[in-house]
Protein backbone atom coordinates (compact mmCIF):
# COMPACT_ATOMS: atom_id res chain seq x y z
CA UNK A 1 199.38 71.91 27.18
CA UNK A 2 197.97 74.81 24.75
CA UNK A 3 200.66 76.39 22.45
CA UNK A 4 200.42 79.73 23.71
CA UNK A 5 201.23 78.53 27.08
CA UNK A 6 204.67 76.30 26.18
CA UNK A 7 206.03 79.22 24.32
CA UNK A 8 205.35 81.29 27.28
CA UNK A 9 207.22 78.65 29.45
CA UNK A 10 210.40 78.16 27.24
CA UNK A 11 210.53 82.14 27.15
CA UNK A 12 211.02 81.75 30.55
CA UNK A 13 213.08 79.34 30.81
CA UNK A 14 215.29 81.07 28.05
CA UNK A 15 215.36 84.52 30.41
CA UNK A 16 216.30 82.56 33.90
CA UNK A 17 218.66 80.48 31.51
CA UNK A 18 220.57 83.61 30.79
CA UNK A 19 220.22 85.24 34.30
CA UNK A 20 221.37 81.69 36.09
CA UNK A 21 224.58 82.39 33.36
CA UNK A 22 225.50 85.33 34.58
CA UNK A 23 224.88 84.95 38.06
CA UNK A 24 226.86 81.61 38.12
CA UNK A 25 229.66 83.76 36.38
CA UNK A 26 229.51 86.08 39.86
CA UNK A 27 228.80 83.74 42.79
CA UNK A 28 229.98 80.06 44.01
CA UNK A 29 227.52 77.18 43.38
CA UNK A 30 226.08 76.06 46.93
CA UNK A 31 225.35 72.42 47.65
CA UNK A 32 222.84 71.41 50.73
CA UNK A 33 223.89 68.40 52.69
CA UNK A 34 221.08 67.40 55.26
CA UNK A 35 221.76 64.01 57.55
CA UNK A 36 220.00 61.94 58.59
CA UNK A 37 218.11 61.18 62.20
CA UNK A 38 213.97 60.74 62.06
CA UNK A 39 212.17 63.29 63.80
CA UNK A 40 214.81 65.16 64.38
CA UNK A 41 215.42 65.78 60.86
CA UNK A 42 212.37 68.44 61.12
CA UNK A 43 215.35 70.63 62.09
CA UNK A 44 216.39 70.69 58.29
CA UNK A 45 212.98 72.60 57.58
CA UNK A 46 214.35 75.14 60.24
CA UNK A 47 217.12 75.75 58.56
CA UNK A 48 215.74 76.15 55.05
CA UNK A 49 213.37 78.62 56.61
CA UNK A 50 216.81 80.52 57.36
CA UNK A 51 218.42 80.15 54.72
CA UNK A 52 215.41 81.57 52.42
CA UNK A 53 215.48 84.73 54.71
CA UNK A 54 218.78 85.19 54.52
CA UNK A 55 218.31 85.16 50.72
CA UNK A 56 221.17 82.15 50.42
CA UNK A 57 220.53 80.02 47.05
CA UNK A 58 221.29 76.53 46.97
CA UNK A 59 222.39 74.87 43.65
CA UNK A 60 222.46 70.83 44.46
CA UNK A 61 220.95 68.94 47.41
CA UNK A 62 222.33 65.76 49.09
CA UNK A 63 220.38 64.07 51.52
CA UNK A 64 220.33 60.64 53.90
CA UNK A 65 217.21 59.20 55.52
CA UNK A 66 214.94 61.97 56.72
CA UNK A 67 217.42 64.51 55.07
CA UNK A 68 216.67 62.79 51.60
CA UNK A 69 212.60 63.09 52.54
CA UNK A 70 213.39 67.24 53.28
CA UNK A 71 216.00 67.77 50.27
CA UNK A 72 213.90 66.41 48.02
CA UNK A 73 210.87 68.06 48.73
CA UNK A 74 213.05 71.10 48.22
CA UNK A 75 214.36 69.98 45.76
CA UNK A 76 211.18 69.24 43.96
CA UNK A 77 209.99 72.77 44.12
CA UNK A 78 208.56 72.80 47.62
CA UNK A 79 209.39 76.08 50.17
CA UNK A 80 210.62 75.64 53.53
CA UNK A 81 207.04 77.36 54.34
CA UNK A 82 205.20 74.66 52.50
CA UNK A 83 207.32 71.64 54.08
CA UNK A 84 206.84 73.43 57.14
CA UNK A 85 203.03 73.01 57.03
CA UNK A 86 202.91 69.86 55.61
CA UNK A 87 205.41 68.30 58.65
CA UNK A 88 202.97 70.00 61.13
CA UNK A 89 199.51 68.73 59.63
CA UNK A 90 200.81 65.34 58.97
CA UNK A 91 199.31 62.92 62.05
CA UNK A 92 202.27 61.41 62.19
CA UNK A 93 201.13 58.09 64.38
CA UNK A 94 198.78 57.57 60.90
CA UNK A 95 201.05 57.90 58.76
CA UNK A 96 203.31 54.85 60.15
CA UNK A 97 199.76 53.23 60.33
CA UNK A 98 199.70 51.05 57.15
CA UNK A 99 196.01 49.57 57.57
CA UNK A 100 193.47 51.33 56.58
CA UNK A 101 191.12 52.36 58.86
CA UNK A 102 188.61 49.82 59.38
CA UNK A 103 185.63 51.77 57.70
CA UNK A 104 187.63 51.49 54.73
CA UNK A 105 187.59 47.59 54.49
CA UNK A 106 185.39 45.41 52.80
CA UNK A 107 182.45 43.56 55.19
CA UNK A 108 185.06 40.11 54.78
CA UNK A 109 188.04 41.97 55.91
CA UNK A 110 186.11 43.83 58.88
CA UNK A 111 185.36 40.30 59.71
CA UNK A 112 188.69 38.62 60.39
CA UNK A 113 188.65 41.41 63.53
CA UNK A 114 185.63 39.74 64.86
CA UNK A 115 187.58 37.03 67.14
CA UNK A 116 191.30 38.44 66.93
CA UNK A 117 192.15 41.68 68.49
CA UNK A 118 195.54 41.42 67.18
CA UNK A 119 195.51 42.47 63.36
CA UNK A 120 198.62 40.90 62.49
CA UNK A 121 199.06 37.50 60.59
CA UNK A 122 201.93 35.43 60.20
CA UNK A 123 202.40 34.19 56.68
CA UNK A 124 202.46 30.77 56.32
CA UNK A 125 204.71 28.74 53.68
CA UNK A 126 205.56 24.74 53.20
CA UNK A 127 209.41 25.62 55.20
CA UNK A 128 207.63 27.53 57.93
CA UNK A 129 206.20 31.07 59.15
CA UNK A 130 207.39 33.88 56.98
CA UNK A 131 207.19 37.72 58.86
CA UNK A 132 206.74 40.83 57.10
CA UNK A 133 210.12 42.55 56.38
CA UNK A 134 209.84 45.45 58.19
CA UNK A 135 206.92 46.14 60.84
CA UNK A 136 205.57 49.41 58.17
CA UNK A 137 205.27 49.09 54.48
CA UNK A 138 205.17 52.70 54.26
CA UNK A 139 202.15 53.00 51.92
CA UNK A 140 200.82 56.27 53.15
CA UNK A 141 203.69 57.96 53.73
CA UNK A 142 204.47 57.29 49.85
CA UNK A 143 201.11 58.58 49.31
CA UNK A 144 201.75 61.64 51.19
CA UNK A 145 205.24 62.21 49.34
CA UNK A 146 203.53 61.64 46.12
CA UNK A 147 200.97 63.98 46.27
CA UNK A 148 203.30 66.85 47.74
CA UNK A 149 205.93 66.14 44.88
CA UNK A 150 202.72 65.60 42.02
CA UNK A 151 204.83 68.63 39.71
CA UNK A 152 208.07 66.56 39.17
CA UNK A 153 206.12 63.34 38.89
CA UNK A 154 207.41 62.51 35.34
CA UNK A 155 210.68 63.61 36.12
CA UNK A 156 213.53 61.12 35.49
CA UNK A 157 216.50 62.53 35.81
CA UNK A 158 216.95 64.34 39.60
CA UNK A 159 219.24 66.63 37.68
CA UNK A 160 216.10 68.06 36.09
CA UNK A 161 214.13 68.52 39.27
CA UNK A 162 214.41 72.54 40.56
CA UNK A 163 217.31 71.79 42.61
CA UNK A 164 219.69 68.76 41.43
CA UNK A 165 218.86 66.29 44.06
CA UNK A 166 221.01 63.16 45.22
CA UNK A 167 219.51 60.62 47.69
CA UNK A 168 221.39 57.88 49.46
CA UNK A 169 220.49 54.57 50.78
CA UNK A 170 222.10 51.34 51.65
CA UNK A 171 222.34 48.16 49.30
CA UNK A 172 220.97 45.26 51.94
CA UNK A 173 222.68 42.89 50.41
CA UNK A 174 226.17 43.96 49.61
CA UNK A 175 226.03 46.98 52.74
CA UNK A 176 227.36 49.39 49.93
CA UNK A 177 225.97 52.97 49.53
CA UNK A 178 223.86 53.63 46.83
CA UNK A 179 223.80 56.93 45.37
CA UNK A 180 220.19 57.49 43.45
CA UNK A 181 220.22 60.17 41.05
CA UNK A 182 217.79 59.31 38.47
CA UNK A 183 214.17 57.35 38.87
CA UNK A 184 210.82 57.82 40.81
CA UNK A 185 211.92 60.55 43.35
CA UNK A 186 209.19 59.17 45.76
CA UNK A 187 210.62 55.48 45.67
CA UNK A 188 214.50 57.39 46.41
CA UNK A 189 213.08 59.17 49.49
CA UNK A 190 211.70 56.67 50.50
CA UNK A 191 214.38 53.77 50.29
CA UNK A 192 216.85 56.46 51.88
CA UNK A 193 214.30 56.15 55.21
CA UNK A 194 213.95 52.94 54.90
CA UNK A 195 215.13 52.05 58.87
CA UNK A 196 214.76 48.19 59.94
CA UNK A 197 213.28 46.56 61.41
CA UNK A 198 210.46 49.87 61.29
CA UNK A 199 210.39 49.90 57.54
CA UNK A 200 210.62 47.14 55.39
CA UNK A 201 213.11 47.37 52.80
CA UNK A 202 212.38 49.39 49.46
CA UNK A 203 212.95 47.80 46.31
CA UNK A 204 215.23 50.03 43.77
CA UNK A 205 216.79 49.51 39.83
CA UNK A 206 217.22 45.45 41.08
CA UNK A 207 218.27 46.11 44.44
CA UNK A 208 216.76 46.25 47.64
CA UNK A 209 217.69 49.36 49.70
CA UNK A 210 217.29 50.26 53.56
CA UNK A 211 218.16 53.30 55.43
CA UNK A 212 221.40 55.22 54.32
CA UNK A 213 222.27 56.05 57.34
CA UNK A 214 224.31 53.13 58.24
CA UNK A 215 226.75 53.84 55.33
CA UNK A 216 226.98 57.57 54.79
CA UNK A 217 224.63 59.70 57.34
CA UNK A 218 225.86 62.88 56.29
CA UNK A 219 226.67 62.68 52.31
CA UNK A 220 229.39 65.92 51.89
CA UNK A 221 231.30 64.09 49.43
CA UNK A 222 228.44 62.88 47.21
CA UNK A 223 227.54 66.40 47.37
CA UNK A 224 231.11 67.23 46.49
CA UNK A 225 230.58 65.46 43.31
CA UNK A 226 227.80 67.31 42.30
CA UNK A 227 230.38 70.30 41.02
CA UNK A 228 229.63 72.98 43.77
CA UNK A 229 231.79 75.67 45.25
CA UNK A 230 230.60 75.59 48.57
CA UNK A 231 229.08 73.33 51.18
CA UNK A 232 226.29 73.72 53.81
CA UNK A 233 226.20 70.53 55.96
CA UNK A 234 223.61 69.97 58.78
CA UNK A 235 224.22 67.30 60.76
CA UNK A 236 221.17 66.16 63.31
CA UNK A 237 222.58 63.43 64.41
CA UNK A 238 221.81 61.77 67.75
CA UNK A 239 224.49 62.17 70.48
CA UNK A 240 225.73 59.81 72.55
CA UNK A 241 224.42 58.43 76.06
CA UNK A 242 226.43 58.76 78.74
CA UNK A 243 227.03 55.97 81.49
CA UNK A 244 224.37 56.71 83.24
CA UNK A 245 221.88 56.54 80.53
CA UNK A 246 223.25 52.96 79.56
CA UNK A 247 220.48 51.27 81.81
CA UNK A 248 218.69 48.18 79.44
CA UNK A 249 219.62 46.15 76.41
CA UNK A 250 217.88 49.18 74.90
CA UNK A 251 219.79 52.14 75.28
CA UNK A 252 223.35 49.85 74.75
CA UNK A 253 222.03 48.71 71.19
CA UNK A 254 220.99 52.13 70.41
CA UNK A 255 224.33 53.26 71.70
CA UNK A 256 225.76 50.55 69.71
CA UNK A 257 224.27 51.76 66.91
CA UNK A 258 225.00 55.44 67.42
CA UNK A 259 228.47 54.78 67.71
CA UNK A 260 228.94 52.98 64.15
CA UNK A 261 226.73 55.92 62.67
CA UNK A 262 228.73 58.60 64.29
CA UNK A 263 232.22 57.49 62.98
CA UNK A 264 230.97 57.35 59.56
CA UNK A 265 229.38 60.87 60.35
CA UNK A 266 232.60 62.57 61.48
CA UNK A 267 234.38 60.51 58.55
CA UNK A 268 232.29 62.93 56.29
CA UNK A 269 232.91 65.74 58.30
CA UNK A 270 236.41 66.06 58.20
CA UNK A 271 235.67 66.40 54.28
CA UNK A 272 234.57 70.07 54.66
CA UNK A 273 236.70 72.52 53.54
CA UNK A 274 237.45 75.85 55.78
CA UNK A 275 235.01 78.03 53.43
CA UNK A 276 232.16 75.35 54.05
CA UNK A 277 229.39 75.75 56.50
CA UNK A 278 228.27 73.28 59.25
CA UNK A 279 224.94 73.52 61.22
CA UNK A 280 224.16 71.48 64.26
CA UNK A 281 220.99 72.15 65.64
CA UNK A 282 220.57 72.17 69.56
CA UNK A 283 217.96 69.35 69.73
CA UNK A 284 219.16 68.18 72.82
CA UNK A 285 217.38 64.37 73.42
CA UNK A 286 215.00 64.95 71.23
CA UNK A 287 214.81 61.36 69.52
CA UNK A 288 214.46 60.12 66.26
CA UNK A 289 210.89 58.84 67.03
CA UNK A 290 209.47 62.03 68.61
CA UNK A 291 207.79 63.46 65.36
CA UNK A 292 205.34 64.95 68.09
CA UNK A 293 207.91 67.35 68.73
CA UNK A 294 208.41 68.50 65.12
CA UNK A 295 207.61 72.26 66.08
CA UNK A 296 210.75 71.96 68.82
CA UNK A 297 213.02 71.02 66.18
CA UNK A 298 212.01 73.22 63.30
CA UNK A 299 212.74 75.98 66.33
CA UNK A 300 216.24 74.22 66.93
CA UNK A 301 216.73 74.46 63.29
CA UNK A 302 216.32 78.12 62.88
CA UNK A 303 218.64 78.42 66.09
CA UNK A 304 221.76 76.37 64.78
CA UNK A 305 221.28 78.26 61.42
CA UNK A 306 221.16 81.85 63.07
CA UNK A 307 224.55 80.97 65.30
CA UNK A 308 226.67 80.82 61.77
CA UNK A 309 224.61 83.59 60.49
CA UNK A 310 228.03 85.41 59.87
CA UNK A 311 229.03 83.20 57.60
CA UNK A 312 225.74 82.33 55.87
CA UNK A 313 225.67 86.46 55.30
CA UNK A 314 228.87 85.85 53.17
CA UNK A 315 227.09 83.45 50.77
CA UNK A 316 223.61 85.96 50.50
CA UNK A 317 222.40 87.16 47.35
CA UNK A 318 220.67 90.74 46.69
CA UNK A 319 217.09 91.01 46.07
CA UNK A 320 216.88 91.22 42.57
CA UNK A 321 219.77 88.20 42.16
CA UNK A 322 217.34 86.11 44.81
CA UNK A 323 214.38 86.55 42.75
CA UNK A 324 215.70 85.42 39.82
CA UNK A 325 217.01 82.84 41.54
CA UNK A 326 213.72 81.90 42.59
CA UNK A 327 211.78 82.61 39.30
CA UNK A 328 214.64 79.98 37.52
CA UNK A 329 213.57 77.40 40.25
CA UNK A 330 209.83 77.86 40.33
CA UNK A 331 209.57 77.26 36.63
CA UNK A 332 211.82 73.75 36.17
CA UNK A 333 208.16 72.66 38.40
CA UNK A 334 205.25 73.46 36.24
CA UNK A 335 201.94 72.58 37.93
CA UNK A 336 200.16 70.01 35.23
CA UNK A 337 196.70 68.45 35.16
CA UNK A 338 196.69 66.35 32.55
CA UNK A 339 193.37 64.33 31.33
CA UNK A 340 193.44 60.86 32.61
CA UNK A 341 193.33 58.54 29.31
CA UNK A 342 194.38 55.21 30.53
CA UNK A 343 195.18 53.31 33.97
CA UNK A 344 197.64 50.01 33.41
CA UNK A 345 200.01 48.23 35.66
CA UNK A 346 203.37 47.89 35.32
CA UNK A 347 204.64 44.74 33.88
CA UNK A 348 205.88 43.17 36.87
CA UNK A 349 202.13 43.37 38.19
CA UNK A 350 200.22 42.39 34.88
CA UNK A 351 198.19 39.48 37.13
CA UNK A 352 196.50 42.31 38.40
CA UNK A 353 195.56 44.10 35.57
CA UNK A 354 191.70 43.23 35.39
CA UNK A 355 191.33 43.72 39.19
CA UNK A 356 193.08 47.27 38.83
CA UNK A 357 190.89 47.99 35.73
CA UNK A 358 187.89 47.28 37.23
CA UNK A 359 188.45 49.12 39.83
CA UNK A 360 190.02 52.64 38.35
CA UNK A 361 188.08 52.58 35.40
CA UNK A 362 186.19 55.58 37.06
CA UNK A 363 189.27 57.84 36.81
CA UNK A 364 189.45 57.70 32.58
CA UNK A 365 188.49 60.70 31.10
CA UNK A 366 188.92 62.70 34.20
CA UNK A 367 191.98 65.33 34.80
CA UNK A 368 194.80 64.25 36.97
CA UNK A 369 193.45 64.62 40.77
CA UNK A 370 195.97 63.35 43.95
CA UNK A 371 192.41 63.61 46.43
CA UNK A 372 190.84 61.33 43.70
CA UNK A 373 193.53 58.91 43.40
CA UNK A 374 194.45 58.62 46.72
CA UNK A 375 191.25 57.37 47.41
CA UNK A 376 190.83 54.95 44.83
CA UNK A 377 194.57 53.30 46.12
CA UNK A 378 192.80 53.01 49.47
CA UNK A 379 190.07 51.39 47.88
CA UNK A 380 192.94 48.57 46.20
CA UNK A 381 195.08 48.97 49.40
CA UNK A 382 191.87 47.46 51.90
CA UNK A 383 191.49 44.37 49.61
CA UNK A 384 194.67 43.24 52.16
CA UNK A 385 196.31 41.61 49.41
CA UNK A 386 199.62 44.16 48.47
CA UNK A 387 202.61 45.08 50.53
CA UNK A 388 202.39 48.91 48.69
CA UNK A 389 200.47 50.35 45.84
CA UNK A 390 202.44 53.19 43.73
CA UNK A 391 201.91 54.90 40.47
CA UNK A 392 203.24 57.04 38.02
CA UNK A 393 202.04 59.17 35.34
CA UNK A 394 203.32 58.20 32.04
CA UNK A 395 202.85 59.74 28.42
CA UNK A 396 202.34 56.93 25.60
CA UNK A 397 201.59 58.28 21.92
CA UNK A 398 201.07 61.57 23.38
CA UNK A 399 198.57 60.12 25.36
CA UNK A 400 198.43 60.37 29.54
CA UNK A 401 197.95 57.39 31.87
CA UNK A 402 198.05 55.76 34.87
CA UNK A 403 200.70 53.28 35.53
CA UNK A 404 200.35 51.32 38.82
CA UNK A 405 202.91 49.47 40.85
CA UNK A 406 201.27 46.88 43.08
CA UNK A 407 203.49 44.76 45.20
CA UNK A 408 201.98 41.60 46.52
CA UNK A 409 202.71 40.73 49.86
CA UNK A 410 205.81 39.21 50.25
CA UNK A 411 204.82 37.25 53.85
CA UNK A 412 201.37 36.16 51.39
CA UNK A 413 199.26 34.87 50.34
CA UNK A 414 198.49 32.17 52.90
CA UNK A 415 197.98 33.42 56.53
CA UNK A 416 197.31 32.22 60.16
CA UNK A 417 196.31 33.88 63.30
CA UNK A 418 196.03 33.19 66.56
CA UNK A 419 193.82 34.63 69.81
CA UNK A 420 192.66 33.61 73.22
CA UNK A 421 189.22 34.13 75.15
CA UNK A 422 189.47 33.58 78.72
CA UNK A 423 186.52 33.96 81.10
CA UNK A 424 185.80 33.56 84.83
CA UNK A 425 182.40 34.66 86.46
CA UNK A 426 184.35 34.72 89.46
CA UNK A 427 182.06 31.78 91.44
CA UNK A 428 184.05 29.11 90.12
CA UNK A 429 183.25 28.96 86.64
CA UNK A 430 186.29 29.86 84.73
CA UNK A 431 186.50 29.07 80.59
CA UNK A 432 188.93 29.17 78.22
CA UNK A 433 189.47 29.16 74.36
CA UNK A 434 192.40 29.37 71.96
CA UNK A 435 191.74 29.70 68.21
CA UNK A 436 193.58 29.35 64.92
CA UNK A 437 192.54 30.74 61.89
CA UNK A 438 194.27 29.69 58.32
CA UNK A 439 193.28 31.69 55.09
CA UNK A 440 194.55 31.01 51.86
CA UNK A 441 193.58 34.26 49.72
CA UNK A 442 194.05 34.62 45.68
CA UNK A 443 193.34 31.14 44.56
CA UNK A 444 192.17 32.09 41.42
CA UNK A 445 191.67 35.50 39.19
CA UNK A 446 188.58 36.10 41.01
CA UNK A 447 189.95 36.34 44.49
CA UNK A 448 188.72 33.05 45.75
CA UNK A 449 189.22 32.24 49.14
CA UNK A 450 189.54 29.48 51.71
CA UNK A 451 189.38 29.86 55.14
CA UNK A 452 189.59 27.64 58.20
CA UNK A 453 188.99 28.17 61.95
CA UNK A 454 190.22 25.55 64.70
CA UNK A 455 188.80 26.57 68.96
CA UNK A 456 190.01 23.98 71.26
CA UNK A 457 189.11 24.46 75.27
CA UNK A 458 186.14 24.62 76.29
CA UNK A 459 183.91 24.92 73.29
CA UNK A 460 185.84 23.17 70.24
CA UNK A 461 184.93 24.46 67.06
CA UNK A 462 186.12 23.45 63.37
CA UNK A 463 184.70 26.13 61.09
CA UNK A 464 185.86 25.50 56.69
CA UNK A 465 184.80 27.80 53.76
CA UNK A 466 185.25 28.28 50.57
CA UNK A 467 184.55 32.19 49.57
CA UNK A 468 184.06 32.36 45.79
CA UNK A 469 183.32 36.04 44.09
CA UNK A 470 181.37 35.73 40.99
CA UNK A 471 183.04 39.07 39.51
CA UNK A 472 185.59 40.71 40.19
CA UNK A 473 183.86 43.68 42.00
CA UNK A 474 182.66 40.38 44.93
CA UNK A 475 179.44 41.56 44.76
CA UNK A 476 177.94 38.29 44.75
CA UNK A 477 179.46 35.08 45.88
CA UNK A 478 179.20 31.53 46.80
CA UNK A 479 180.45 29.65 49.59
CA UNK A 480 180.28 26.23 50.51
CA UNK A 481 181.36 25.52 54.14
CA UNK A 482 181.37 22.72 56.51
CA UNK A 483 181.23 23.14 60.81
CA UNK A 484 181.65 21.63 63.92
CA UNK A 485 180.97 22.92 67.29
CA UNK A 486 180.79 21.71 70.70
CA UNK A 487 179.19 23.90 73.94
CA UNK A 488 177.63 23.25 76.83
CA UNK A 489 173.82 23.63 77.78
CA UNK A 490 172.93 24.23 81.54
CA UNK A 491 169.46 23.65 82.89
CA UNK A 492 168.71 26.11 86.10
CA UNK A 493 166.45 26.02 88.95
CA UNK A 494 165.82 29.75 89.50
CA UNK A 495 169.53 31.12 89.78
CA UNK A 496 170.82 27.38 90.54
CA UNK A 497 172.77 25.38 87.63
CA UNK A 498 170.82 21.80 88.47
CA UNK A 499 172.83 19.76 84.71
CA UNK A 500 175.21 20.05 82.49
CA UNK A 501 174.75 18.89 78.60
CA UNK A 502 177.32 18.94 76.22
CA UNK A 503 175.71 19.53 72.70
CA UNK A 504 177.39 18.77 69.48
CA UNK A 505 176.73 20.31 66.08
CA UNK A 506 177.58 19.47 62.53
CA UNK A 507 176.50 21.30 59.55
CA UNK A 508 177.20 21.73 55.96
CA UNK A 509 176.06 24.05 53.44
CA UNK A 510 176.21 26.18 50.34
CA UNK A 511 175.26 29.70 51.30
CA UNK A 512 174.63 31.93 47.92
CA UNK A 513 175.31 35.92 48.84
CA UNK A 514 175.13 39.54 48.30
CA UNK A 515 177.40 41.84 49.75
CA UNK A 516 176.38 45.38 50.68
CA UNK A 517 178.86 47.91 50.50
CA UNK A 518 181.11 47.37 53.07
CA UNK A 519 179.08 46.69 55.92
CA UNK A 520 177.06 43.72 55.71
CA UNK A 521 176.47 41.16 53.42
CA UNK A 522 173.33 38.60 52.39
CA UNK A 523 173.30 34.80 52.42
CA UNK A 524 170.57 32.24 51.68
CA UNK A 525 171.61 28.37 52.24
């Protein structure tokens, strides 16, 4: 950053130093406590909106589950505005999509789709099947929250963020809360949302982490702790079913559910004081899934903020104390674009480290772009081998880098499917086929690969190859293989089937190959 421009910023930071002194000195701090409750935590955005117009400050920000994902976006420097759009042009059905769309895959990947329609794959292990942890890994919704908070990136400490931010999530293996107040913000959010079985679990500082909900839905006293005056609570939490409703196994877990969360809820509730503040949006049914609704509950929002507007007004600032309000805010989150001088992975992922190189290398020497990197992840992400892929910017010697977090799959790295072909011309002839398929990916630094394919019915088929890259960029390859296949041969008299042969087939082979891009590849064997 040139000289001229730091003074310029500690100036700044001097003036709305002084101002937030003497405006402290004159008005109560005021903490933000947003619940938790999926889609309908879109209502939070609602309120914010208010709450701007109304020309109410907020000092500290506690948030659970999708309360944590709106607080600390706010907190990170974001408007209610800006999270509005970005809730609205986010395709939300994508976004709990974690494979890549299939033009993104390499021509091997695009391949294991040929004969399975299902895309998921059981890992396999010498004491059984292993499943994923959770049915999303969340990798692009950490992208999304990573490019939207890319101004606090390097921040540490969530004290330092533009609004002192607290996020809370549940330890999964002791069921205690866990209060995050320092670390990657991203990782926080996301932990805090981290609902089972939807999302897998998030790890955190040694722990693993799901959804906070289940301990502390609405976090008033954490926010308690955070020294302010004055609380704001909004609590979207879903209401009960009545008997009526109760009609599967569904709705009575759910309910089950709902009823834990609640007591916990009003637990925290009875912890406001009579000068505090609590919203409850009028989202009626809307559930926590129905993101599609988002505008309906940014609309609720604004509704359950303007029915305490009386006692919002008591907490409003005047113009000129709002804007300098704002101005102190808007410059703790100076927008940076460093120059790119290094991409490494973290230590935990060092294996990786000449895959990862060879494929970022294009981003040294270039300034900091989220469009650019995002990308690039996708590229890693498609290989199929990692659960997520993360980074962080990180200064070394003055220097600015790259540092990558890439967990491996957890259910890897061995994997079986399973689908079923079933055909009738209905005359008679009916056939059927079931088929196995067992890969075994990263056998060696190259990304070696063995897969096998076992049909039984009507055409049996035992299909075995070994896929070896040359390079790490599997441009060119090797694979020996070996095959057996069994199918029928029928000799006609005009449209009349006169024989039956059954014809058996062996093969082996080396097969020597090119790929091209990702849509084809060359072989000669």
């Amino acid at each position: 950053m040139p000289a001229k421009r730091v003074l310029k910023v500690l100036a700044l930071l001097v003036v709305f130093t002084c101002a937030a002194a003497a405006e402290a000195a004159e008005r109560p701090r005021i903490g933000l406590v947003l619940s938790g409750g999926g889609a309908r935590g879109a209502a939070h955005v609602g309120v914010l909106k208010v709450l701007e117009e109304m020309r109410v400050p907020i000092d500290a920000i506690a948030g659970t589950s999708m309360g944590a994902v709106v607080g600390g976006l706010y907190a990170s420097g974001l408007s209610a505005a800006q999270i509005e759009e970005l809730m609205s042009s986010v395709n939300w059905q994508d976004a709990f999509r974690d494979r890549p769309p299939r033009a993104e895959l390499n021509y091997r990947r695009k391949q294991d789709d040929r004969n399975f329609l299902v895309r998921y794959a059981l890992g396999v292990r010498r004491d059984g099947f292993v499943l994923p942890r959770g049915l999303v890994q969340g990798q692009k919704l950490e992208q999304l929250l990573r490019s939207a908070t890319l101004p606090v990136m390097d921040v540490e400490d969530f004290d330092d963020l533009p609004i002192p931010f607290r996020a809370i999530a549940t330890d999964l293996e002791t069921g205690e809360p866990v209060v995050m107040s320092r670390g990657d913000l991203v990782v926080a959010m996301r932990a805090s949302m981290s609902a089972p079985p939807v999302f897998a679990p998030t790890p955190y500082d040694g722990r693993l982490l799901i959804d906070g909900g289940l301990v502390e839905n609405l976090p008033v006293e954490t926010a308690q702790q955070m020294g302010v005056d004055i609380l704001i609570a909004v609590d979207v939490s879903f209401p009960l079913y009545a008997r009526d409703q109760l009609v599967s196994p569904i709705e009575v877990t759910n309910q089950a559910f709902a009823i834990m969360i609640r007591g916990r809820t009003l637990e925290q509730r009875r912890k406001l004081g009579p000068a505090d503040v609590l919203i409850e949006p009028p989202l009626g049914r809307l559930t926590a899934v129905d993101f599609a609704r988002v505008p309906q509950a940014l609309e609720a929002g604004e509704e359950g903020a303007y029915a305490v507007s009386a006692q919002l007004a008591t907490l409003s600032l005047d113009q000129t104390a709002y804007d300098a309000y704002l101005a102190r805010r808007e410059a703790r989150a100076v927008e940076r674009s460093p120059l790119i001088e290094f991409v490494r992975v973290d230590a935990a992922s060092s294996e990786y480290e000449r895959l990862v190189t060879a494929k970022m290398r294009d981003l040294i020497d270039m300034p900091l772009d989220e469009e650019v990197i995002g990308r690039k992840l996708s590229e890693l992400y498609a290989l199929d081998l990692f659960e997520s892929i993360d980074y962080r910017l990180v200064t070394e010697e003055g220097r600015s880098g790259l540092e990558l977090h890439l967990r491996r799959k957890s259910w890897g790295p061995n994997y079986i499917r399973v689908g079923l072909n079933l055909e009738d011309d209905f005359e008679g002839n009916s056939r059927y086929n079931a088929a196995l398929r067992f890969i075994s990916t990263e056998i060696n630094d190259l990304g070696g690969e063995w897969l096998t394919d076992l049909q039984i019915g009507d055409n049996p088929r035992l299909f075995s190859e070994f896929y070896q890259p040359l390079s790490l960029s599997h441009r060119y390859f090797v694979a020996p293989k070996l095959e057996f296949e069994e199918h029928s041969v029928f000799l006609r008299e005009e449209e009349d089937r006169i024989a039956e042969y059954r014809v058996r087939e062996y093969e082996a082979g080396l097969d020597i190959g090119r790929e091209i891009s990702d849509w084809g590849e060359v072989r000669l064997g």
